[in-house]
Protein backbone atom coordinates (compact mmCIF):
# COMPACT_ATOMS: atom_id res chain seq x y z
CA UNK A 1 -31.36 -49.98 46.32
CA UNK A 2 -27.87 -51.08 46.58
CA UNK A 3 -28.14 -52.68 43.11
CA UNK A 4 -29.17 -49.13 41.77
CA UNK A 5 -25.81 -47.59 43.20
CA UNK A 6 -23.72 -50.55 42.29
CA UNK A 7 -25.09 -49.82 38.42
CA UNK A 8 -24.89 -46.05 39.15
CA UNK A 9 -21.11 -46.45 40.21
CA UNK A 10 -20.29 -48.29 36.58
CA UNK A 11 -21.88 -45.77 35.22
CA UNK A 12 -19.80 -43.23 36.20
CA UNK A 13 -16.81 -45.08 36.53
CA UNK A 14 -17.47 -45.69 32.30
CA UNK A 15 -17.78 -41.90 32.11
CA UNK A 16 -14.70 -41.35 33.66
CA UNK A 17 -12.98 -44.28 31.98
CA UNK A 18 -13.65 -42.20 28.61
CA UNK A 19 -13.10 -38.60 29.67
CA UNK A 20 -9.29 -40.51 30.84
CA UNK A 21 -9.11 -41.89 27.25
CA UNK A 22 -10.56 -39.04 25.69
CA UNK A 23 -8.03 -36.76 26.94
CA UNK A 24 -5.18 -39.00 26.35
CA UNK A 25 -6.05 -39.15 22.76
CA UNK A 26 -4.24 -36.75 20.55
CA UNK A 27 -6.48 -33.66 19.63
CA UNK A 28 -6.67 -32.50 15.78
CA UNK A 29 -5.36 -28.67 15.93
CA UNK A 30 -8.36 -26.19 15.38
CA UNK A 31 -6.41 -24.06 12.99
CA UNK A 32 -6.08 -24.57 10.65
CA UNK A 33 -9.24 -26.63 9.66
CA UNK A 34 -9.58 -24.94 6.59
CA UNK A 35 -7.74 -22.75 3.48
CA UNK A 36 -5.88 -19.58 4.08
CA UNK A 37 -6.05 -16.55 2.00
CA UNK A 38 -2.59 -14.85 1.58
CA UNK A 39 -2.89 -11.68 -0.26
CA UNK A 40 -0.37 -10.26 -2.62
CA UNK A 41 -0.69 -6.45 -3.05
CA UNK A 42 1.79 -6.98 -5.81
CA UNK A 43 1.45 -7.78 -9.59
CA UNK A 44 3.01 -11.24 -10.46
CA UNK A 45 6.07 -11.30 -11.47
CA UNK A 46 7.77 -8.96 -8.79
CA UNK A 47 10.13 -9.28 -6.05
CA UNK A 48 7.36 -10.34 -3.58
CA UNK A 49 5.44 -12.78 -5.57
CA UNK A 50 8.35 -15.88 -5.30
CA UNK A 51 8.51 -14.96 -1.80
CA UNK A 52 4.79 -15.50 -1.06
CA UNK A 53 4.93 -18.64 -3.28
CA UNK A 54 7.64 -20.58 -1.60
CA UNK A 55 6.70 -19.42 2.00
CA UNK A 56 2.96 -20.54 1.09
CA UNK A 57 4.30 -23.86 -0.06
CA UNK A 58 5.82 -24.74 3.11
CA UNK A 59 3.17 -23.86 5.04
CA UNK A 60 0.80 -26.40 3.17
CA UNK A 61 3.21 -28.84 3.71
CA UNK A 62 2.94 -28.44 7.77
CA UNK A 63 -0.75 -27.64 7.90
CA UNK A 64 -2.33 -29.80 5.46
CA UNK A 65 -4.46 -26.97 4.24
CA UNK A 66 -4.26 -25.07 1.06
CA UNK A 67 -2.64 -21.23 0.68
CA UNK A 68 -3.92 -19.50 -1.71
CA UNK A 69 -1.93 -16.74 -3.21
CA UNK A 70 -4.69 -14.16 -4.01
CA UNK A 71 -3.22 -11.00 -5.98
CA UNK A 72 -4.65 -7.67 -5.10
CA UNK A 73 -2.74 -5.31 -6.88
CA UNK A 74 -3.29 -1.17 -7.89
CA UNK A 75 -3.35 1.85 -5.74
CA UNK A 76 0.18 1.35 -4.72
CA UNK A 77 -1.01 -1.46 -2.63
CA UNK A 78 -3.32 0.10 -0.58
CA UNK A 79 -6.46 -1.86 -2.18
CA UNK A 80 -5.11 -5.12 -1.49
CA UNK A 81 -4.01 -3.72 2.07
CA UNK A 82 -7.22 -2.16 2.69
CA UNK A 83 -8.53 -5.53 2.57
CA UNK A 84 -6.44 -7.42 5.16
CA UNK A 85 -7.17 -4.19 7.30
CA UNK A 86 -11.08 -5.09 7.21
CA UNK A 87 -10.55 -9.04 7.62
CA UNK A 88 -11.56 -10.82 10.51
CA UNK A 89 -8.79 -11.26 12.72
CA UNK A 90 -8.99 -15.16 12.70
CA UNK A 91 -5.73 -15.99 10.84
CA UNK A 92 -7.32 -16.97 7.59
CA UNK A 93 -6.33 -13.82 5.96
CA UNK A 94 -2.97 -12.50 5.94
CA UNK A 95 -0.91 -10.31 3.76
CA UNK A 96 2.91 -10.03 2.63
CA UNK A 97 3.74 -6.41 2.80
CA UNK A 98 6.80 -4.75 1.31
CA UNK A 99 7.98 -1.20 1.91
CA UNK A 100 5.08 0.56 0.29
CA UNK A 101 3.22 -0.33 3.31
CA UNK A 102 5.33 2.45 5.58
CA UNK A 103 6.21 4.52 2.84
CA UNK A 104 2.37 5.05 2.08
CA UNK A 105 1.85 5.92 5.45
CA UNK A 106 3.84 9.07 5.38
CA UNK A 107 2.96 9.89 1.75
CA UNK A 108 -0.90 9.76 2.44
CA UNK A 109 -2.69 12.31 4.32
CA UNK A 110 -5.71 9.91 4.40
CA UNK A 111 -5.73 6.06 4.01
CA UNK A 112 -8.52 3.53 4.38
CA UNK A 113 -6.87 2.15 7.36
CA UNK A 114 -4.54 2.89 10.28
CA UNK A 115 -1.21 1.02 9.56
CA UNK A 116 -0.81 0.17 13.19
CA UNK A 117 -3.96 0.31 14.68
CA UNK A 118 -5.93 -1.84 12.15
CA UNK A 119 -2.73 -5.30 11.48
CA UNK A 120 -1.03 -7.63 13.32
CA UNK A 121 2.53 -7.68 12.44
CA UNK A 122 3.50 -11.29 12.58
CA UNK A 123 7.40 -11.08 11.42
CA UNK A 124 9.99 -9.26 9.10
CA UNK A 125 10.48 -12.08 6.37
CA UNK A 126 13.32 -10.51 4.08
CA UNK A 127 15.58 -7.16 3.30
CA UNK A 128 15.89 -6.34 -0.45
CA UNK A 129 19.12 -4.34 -0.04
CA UNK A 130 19.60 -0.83 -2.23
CA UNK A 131 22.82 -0.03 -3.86
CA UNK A 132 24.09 4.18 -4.64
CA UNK A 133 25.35 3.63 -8.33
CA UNK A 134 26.38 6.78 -10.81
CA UNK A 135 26.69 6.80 -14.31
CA UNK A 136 30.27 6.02 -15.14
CA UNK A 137 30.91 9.53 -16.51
CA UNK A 138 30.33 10.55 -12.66
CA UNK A 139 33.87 11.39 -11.94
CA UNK A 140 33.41 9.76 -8.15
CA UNK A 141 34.51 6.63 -6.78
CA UNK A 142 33.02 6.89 -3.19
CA UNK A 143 30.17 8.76 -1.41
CA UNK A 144 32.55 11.54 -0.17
CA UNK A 145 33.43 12.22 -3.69
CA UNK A 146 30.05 12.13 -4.92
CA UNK A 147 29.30 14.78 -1.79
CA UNK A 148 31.55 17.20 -2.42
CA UNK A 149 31.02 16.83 -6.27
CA UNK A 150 27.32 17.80 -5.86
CA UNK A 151 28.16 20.69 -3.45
CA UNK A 152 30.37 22.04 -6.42
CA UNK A 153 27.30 21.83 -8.59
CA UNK A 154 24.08 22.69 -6.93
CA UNK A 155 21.08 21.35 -8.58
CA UNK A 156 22.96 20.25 -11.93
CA UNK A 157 22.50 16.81 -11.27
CA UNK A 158 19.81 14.73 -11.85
CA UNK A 159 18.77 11.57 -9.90
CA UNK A 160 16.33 8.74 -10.98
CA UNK A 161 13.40 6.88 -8.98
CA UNK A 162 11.28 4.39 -10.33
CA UNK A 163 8.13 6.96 -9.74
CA UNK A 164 6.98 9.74 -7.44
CA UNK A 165 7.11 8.64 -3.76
CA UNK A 166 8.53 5.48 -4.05
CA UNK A 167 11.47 4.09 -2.03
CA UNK A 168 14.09 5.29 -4.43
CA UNK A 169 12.37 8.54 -4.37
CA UNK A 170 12.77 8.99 -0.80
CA UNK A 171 16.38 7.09 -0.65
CA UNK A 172 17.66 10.18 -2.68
CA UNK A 173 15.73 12.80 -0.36
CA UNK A 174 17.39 11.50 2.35
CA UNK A 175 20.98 11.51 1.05
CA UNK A 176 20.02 15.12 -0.12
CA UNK A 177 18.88 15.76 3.42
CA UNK A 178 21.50 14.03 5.23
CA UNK A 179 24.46 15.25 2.76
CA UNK A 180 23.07 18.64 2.58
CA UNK A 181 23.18 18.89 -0.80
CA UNK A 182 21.16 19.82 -4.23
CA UNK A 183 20.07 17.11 -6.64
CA UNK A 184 17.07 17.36 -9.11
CA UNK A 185 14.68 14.40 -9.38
CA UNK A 186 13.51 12.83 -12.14
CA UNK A 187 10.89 10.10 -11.48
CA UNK A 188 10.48 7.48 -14.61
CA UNK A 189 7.94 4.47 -14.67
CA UNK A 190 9.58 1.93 -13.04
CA UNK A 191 13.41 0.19 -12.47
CA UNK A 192 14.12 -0.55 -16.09
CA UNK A 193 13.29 2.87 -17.37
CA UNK A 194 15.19 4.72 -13.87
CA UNK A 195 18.02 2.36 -14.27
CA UNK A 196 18.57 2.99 -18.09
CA UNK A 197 18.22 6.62 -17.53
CA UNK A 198 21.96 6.45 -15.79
CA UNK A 199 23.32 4.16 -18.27
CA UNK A 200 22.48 6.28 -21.11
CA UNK A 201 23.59 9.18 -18.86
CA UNK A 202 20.37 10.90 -19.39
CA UNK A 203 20.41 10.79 -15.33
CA UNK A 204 23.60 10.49 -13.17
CA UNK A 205 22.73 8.95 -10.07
CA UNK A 206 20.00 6.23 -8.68
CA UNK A 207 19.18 4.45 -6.10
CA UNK A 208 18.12 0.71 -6.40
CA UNK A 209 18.01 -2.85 -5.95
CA UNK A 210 21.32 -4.48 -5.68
CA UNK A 211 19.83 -7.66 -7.53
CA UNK A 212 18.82 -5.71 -10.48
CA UNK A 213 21.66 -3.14 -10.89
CA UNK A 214 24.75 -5.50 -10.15
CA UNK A 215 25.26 -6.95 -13.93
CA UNK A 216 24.69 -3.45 -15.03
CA UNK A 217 28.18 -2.99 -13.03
CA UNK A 218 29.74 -5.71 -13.76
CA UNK A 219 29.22 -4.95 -17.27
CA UNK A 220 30.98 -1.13 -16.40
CA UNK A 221 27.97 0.61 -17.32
CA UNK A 222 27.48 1.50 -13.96
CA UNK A 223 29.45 2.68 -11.34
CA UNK A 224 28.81 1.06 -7.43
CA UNK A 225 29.01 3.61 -4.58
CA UNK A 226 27.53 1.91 -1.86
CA UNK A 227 25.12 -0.43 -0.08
CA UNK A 228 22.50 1.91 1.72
CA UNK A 229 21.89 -0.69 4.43
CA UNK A 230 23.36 -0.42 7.97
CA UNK A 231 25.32 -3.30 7.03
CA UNK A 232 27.06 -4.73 4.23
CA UNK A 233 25.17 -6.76 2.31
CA UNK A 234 26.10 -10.52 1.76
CA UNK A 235 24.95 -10.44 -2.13
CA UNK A 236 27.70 -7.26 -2.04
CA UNK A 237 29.73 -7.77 0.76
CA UNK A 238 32.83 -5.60 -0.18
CA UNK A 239 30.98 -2.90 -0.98
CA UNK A 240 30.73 -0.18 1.87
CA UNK A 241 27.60 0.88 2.99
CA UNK A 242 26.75 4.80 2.77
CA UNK A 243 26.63 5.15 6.71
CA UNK A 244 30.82 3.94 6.67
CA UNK A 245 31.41 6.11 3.92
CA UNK A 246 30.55 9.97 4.74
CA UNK A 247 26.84 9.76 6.17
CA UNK A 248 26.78 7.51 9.70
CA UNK A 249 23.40 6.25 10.18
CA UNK A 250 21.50 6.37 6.13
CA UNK A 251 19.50 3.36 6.10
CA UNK A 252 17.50 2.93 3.26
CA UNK A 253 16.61 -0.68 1.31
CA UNK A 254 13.22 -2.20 0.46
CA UNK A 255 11.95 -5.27 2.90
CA UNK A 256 8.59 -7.97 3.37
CA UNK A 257 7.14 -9.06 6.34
CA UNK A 258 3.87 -10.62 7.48
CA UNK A 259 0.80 -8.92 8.93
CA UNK A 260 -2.20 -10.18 9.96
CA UNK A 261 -5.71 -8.40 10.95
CA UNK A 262 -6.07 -5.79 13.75
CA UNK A 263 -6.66 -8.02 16.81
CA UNK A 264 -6.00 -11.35 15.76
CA UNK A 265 -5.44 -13.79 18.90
CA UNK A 266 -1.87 -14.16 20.96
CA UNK A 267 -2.25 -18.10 19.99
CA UNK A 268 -2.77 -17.47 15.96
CA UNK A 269 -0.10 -15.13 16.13
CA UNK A 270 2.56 -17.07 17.82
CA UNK A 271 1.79 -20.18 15.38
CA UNK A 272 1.97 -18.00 12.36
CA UNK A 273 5.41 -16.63 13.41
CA UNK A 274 6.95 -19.57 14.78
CA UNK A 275 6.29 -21.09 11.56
CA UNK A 276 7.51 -18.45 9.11
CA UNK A 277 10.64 -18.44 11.25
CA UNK A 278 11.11 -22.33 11.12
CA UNK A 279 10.66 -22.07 6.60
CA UNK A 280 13.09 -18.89 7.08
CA UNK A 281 15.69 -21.17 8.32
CA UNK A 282 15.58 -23.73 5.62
CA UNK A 283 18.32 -23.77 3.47
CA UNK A 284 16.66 -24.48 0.04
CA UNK A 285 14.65 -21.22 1.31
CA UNK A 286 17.41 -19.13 2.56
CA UNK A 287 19.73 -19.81 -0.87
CA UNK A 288 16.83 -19.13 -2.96
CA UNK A 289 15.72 -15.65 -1.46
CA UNK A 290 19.89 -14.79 -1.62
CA UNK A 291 19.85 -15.77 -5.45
CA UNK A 292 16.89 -13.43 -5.93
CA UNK A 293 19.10 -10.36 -4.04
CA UNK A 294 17.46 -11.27 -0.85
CA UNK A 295 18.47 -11.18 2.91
CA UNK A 296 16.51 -14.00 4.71
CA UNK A 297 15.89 -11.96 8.41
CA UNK A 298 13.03 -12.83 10.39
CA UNK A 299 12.31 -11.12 13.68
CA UNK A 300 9.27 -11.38 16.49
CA UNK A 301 6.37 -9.96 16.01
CA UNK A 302 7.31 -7.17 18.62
CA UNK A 303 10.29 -6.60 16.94
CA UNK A 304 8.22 -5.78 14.01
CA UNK A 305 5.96 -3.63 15.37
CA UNK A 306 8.36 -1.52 16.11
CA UNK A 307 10.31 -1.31 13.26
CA UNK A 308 7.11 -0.67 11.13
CA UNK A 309 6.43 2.57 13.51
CA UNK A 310 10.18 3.81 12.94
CA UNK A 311 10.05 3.37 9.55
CA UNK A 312 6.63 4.77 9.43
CA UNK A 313 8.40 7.84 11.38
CA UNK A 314 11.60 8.03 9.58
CA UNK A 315 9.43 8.46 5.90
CA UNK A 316 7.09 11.11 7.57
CA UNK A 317 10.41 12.72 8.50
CA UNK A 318 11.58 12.83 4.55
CA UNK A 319 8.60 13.60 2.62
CA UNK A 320 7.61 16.56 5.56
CA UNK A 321 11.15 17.95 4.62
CA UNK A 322 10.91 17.54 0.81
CA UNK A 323 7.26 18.72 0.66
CA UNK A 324 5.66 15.50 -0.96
CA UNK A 325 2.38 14.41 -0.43
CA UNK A 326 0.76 12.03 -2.61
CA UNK A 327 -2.33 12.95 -1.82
C-alpha cells in the first residue's frame, strides 16, 4: 500500500513538474496562425492602394503571416465595404477605408450595412489634405476676396468636383453654405478632367488634393487659396487654411483608416491598432506617405469611432442642405 502512494506521489509530482515547465515555456501567439485578407475598395493605382501595400508589408514582417491585398472595387466602395461588413469578426478580414466610407453614409438613403453598427474602427491611418485653388484669371488672392467676389456675382461661377457626391462635391457645398454664397457645380469624371477644367478656365474654382494640384501652381496655372484642413498642412505649410482666412471652423480633406468587422474581440482589436500605430511611426513609412501628399496621423480606436460618427453627421448636414441624394 505504501509503495502504491509512494508511485502515486511521482506521479503527480511528474505532472506537476510539466504543467511548471509547460507554462514557463514561451506560447506561440494564436493570431495570427494564418493569412489575413485586407480589402481594398479602391482600384489600383490610387491614393489608397500604396498605403495598404506598405502597411501590409510591415505587418508580414511582425506576424510571419501573409497579407493579402484583395481589391474590391465599384459601387463607390460600397461592394468591397459590404463585404468586411458581413465578415466574421475574427481579425482575418479587415478593410482600409477612405472618405467615401462617411460620405456614402449621408449620400445613401439605404446601404447594405450600418456604418457604425456593423465595423470595428481600429485607427485613423492618414489625412490626404485638400487645397481651394482658382483659375488664375480669378481676380482673388485669398478666401475673403474670393467671398465677396462671388457675392458680387451670384451663380456666375462655376466650381469643379471630380463627380456627383464626392468629397470635392461636398467641400464646395460647404464653402457655399458656410460663405453664404452662389456657385454652380459642375461635376466631371474624375481629378484630371475637374482639375483641367480650371486650368483651361472652362471652370473657376475646385477643390482638391494638395499632392495633385501643387505643380499645377507652381507652374502658375493655378492659383492657391487655401488648405481646407483645421491646420496647415506640412506638404503646404505657408499656406493658410480656409478656417484662418474668412470661414473659422471649414474642415474638409480626404483621410484612411482601418476597420474591422462588427464585434470583433477587445484583444484582436488592441493588437491590430497597436501595430498600425508602431509602422505609422517608422520613418521610411512616415516620409513615404508625406512624398505621396500624405499626413501620417494615427489615433485609438475610440478616437475613431468618433470621428467617423461626426463626419458621418457633418456630410448628412451638407447634402440635407444642398438636396443631394445619391440614391
Amino acid at each position: 500500500m505504501n509503495a502504491k502512494r509512494r508511485l502515486l506521489a511521482r506521479v503527480l509530482t511528474g505532472i506537476g513538474l510539466l504543467l511548471s515547465i509547460s507554462a514557463a515555456w514561451p506560447q506561440s501567439p494564436s493570431y495570427p496562425n494564418r493569412p489575413i485578407r485586407l480589402i481594398v475598395p479602391f482600384p489600383p493605382g490610387g491614393a489608397v492602394d500604396p498605403i495598404a501595400r506598405s502597411i501590409a508589408q510591415k505587418l508580414e514582417q511582425t506576424w510571419g503571416q501573409p497579407v493579402l491585398i484583395d481589391t474590391k472595387a465599384g459601387a463607390a466602395t460600397i461592394i468591397g465595404t459590404e463585404i468586411v461588413a458581413k465578415a466574421a469578426p475574427d481579425g482575418y478580414t479587415v478593410i482600409l477605408v477612405a472618405t467615401s466610407f462617411t460620405v456614402n453614409a449621408a449620400m445613401y438613403s439605404k446601404l447594405p450595412y450600418d456604418p457604425v453598427k456593423d465595423f470595428t474602427p481600429i485607427s485613423l491611418v492618414s489625412r490626404l489634405p485638400n487645397m481651394l485653388v482658382v483659375n488664375p484669371q480669378v481676380p482673388v488672392n485669398s478666401v475673403k476676396e474670393l467671398i465677396d467676389y462671388l457675392k458680387s456675382r451670384p451663380g456666375q461661377v462655376n466650381f469643379s468636383s471630380i463627380g456627383n457626391g464626392t468629397t470635392q462635391h461636398l467641400a464646395g457645398e460647404l464653402f457655399k453654405s458656410m460663405a453664404g454664397v452662389n456657385m454652380v457645380h459642375v461635376p466631371y469624371k474624375g481629378s484630371g478632367p475637374s482639375m483641367m477644367s480650371v486650368v483651361s478656365g472652362e471652370t473657376s474654382v475646385t477643390f482638391d488634393s494638395i499632392f495633385l494640384l501643387t505643380p499645377q501652381v507652381k507652374a502658375g496655372k493655378l492659383r492657391a487659396l487655401a488648405a481646407t484642413g483645421t491646420q496647415r498642412s506640412p506638404v503646404a505649410p505657408n499656406l493658410p487654411t480656409v478656417s484662418e482666412s474668412g470661414l473659422p471652423g471649414f474642415n474638409v480633406g480626404g483621410w484612411v483608416g482601418f476597420l474591422a468587422p462588427g464585434g470583433m474581440p477587445r484583444e484582436l482589436v488592441q493588437k491590430w491598432y497597436g501595430e498600425v500605430s508602431r509602422i505609422l511611426q517608422l520613418p521610411e513609412i512616415r516620409d513615404r506617405q508625406i512624398s505621396q501628399g500624405l499626413e501620417p496621423v494615427g489615433g485609438t480606436p475610440e478616437q475613431f469611432a468618433e470621428f467617423i460618427k461626426a463626419e458621418i453627421a457633418k456630410w448628412s448636414t451638407v447634402a440635407k442642405q444642398a438636396g443631394i441624394k445619391l440614391d
